[in-house]
N, C-alpha and C. Protein backbone atom coordinates (compact mmCIF):
# COMPACT_ATOMS: atom_id res chain seq x y z
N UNK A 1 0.84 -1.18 0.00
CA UNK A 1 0.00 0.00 0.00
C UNK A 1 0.89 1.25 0.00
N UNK A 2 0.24 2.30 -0.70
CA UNK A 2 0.85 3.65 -0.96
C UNK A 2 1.44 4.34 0.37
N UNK A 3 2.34 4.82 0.74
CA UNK A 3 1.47 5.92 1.56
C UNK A 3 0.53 7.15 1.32
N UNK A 4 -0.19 7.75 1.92
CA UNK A 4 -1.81 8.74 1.43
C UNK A 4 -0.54 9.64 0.77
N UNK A 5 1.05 10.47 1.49
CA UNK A 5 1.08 11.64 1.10
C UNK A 5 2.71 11.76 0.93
N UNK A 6 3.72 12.61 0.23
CA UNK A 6 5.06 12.45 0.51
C UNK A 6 5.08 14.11 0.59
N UNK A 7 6.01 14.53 1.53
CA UNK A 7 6.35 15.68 1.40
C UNK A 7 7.89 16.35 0.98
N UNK A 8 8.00 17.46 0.64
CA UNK A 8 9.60 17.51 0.21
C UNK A 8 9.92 19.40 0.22
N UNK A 9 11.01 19.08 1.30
CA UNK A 9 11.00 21.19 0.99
C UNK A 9 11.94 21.05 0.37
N UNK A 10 11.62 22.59 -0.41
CA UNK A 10 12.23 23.11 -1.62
C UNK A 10 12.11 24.51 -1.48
N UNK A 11 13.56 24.18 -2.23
CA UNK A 11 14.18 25.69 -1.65
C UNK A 11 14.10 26.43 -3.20
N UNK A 12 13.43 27.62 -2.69
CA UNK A 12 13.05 28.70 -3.79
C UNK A 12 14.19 29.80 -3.29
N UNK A 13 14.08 30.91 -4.15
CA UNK A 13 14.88 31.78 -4.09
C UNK A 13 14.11 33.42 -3.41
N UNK A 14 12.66 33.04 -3.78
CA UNK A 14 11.53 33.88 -2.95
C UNK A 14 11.43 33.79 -1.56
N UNK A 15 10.67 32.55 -1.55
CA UNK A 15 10.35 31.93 -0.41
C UNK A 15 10.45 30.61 -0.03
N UNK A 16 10.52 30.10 0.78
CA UNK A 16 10.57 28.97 1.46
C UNK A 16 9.24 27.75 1.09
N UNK A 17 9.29 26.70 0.63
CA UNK A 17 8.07 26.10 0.45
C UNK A 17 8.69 24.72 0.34
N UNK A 18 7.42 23.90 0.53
CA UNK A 18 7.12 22.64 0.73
C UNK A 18 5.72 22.05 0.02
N UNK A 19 6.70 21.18 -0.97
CA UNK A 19 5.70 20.60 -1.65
C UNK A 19 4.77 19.14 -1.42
N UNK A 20 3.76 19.26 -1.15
CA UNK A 20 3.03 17.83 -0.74
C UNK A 20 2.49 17.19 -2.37
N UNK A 21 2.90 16.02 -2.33
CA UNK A 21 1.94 15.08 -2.98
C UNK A 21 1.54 13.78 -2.94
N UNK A 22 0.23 13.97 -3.23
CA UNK A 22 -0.89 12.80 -2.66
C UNK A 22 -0.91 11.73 -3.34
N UNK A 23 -1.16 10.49 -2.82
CA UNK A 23 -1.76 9.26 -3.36
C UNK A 23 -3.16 9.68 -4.22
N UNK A 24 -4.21 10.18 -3.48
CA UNK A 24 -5.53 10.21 -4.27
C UNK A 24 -5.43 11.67 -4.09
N UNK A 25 -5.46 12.67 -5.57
CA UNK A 25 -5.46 13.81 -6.16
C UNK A 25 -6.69 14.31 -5.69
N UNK A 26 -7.77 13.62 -5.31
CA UNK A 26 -9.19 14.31 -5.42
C UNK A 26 -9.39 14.54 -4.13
N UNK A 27 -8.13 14.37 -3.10
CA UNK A 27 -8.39 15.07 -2.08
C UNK A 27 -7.24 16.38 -1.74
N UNK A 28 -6.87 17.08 -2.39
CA UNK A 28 -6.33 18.16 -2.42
C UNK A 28 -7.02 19.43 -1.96
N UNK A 29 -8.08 19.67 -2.96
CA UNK A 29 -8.41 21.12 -2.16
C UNK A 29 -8.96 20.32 -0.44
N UNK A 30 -9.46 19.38 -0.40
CA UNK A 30 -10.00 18.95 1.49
C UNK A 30 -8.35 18.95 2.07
N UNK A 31 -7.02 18.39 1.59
CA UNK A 31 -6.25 18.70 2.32
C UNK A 31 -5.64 20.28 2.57
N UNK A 32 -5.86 20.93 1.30
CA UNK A 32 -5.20 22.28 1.40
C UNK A 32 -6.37 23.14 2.38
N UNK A 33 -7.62 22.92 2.27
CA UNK A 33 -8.56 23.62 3.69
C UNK A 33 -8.12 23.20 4.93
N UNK A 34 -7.46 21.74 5.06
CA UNK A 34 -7.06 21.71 6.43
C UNK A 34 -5.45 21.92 6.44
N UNK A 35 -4.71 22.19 5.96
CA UNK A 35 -3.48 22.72 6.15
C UNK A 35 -3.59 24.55 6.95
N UNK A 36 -4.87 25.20 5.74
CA UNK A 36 -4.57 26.53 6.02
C UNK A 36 -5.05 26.69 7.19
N UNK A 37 -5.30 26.02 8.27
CA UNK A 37 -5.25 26.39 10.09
C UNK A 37 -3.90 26.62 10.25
N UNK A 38 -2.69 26.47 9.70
CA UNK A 38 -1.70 26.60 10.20
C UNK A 38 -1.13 28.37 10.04
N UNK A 39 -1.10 29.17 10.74
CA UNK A 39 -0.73 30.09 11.18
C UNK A 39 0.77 30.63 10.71
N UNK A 40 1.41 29.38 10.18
CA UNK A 40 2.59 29.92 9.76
C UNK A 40 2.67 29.71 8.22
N UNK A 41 1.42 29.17 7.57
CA UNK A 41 2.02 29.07 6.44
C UNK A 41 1.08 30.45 5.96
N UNK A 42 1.93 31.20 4.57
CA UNK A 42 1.33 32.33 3.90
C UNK A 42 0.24 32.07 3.06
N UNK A 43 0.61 31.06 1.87
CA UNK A 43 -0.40 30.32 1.15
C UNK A 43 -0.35 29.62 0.51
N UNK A 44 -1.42 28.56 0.06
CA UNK A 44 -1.28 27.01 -0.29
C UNK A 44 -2.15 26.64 -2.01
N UNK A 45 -1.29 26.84 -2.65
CA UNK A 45 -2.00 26.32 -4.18
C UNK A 45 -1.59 25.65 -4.50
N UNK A 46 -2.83 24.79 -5.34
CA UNK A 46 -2.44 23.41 -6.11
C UNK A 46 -2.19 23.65 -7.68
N UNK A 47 -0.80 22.77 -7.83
CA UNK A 47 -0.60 23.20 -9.26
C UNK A 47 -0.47 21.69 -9.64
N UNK A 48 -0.16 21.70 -11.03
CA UNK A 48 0.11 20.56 -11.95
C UNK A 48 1.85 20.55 -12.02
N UNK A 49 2.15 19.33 -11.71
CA UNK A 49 3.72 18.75 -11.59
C UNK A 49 4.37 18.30 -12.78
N UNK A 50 5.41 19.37 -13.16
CA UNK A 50 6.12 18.70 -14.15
C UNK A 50 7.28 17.61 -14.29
N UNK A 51 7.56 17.33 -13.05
CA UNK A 51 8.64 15.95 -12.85
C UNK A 51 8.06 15.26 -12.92
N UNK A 52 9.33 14.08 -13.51
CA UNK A 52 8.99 12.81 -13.74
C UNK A 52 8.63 11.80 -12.18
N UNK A 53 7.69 10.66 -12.38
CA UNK A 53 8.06 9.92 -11.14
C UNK A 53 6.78 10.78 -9.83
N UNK A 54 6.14 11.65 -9.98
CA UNK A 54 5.75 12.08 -9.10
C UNK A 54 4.26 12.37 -9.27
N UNK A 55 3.33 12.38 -8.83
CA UNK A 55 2.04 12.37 -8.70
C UNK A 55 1.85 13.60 -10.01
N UNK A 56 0.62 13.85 -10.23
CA UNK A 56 -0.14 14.86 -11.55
C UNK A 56 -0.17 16.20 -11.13
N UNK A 57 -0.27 16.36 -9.92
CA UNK A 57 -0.62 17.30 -9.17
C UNK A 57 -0.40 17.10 -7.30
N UNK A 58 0.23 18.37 -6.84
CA UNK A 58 0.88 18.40 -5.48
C UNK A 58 0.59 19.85 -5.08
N UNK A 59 0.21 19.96 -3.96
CA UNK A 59 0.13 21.22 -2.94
C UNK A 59 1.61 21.75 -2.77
N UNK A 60 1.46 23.21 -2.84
CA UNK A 60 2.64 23.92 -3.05
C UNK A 60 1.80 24.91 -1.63
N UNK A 61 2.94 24.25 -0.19
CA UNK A 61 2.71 25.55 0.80
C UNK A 61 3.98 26.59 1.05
N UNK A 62 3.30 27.65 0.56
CA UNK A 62 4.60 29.01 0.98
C UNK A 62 4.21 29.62 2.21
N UNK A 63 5.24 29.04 3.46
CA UNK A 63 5.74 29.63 4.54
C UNK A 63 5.76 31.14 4.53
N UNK A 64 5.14 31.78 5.56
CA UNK A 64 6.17 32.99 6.27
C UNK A 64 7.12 33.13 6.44
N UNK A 65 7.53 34.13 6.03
CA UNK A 65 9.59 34.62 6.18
C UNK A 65 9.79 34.21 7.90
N UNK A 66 9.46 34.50 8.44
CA UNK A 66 9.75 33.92 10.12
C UNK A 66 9.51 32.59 10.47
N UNK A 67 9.09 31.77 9.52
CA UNK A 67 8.69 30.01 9.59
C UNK A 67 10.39 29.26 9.51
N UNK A 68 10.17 28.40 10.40
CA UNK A 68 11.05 27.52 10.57
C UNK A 68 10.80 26.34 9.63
N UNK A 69 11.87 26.37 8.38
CA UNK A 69 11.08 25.26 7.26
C UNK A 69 10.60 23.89 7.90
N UNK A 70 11.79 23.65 8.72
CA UNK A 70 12.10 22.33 9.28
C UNK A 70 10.82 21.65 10.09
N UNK A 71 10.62 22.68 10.97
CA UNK A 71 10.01 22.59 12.18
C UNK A 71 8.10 22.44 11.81
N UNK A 72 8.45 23.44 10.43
CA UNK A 72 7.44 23.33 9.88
C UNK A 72 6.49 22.04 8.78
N UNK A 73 8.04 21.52 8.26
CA UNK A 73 7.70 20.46 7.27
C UNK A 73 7.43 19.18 8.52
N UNK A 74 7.97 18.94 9.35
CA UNK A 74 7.56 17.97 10.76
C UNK A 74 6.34 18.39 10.92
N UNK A 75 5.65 19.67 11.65
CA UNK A 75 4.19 19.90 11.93
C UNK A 75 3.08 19.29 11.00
N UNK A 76 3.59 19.80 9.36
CA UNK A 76 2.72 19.53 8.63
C UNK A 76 2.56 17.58 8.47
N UNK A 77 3.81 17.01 8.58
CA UNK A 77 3.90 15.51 8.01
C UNK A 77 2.94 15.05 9.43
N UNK A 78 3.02 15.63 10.39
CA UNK A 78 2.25 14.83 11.67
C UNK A 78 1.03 15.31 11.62
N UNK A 79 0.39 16.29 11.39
CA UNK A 79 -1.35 16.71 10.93
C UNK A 79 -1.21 15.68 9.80
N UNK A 80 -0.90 15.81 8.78
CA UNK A 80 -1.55 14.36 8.03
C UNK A 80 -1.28 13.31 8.18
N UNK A 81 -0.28 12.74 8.72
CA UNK A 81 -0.50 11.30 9.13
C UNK A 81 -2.05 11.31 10.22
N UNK A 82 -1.89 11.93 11.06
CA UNK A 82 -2.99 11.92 12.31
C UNK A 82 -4.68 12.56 11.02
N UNK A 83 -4.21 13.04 10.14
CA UNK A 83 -5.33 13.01 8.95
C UNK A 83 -5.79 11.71 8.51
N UNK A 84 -5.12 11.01 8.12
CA UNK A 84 -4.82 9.74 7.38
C UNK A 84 -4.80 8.38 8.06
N UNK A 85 -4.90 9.20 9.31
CA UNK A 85 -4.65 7.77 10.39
C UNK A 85 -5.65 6.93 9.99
N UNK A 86 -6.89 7.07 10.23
CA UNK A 86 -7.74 5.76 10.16
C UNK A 86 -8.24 4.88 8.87
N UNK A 87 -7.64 5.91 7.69
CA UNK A 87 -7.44 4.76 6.39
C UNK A 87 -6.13 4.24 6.46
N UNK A 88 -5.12 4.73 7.11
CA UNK A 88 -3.98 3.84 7.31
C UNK A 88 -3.80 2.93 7.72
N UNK A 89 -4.85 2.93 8.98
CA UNK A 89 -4.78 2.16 9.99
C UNK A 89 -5.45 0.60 9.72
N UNK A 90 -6.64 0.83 8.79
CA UNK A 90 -7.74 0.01 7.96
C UNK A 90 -6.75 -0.67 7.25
C-alpha cells in the first residue's frame, strides 16, 4: 500500500516552500482547507507537476519569512498522518 502523502522542501529563491503530494489527487483542495489552520504558512495552491516519477498534481505551501522550514515540514507531516490515520490504519 501507498502511503496517502510524501512531502519535500524546496528551496526557492523567494520563499521557502514545501511541496506535498498525494496518493488520491481528489483530495487536495479537502487537504489544502485543512493545512490553512496553520498560522505559519502564507499560502497554499495546487498546481500541476512537471517531474517525472511524481504524482499529476501536489500542494505547493509558501511559509512565512519567520517560519522555521524544518520545524514546519515535521508539523505539517504529523497533521496528516494523524489526517490519514484511520485509512492507514484500515
Amino acid at each position: 500500500m501507498l502511503p496517502p502523502f510524501r512531502s519535500e522542501i524546496r528551496n526557492s529563491p523567494t520563499q521557502q516552500t514545501i511541496k506535498i503530494f498525494l496518493s488520491d489527487e481528489s483530495l487536495d483542495a479537502q487537504i489544502k482547507n485543512h493545512l490553512e489552520n496553520f498560522t505559519e504558512i502564507d499560502l497554499i495552491e495546487i498546481n500541476e507537476t512537471v517531474e517525472q516519477n511524481h504524482a499529476s498534481e501536489n500542494l505547493t505551501v509558501f511559509l512565512k519569512e519567520t517560519s522555521d522550514i524544518n520545524r514546519m515540514k515535521a508539523s505539517i507531516d504529523s497533521s496528516l498522518w494523524w489526517y490519514f490515520e484511520e485509512d492507514w490504519v484500515d
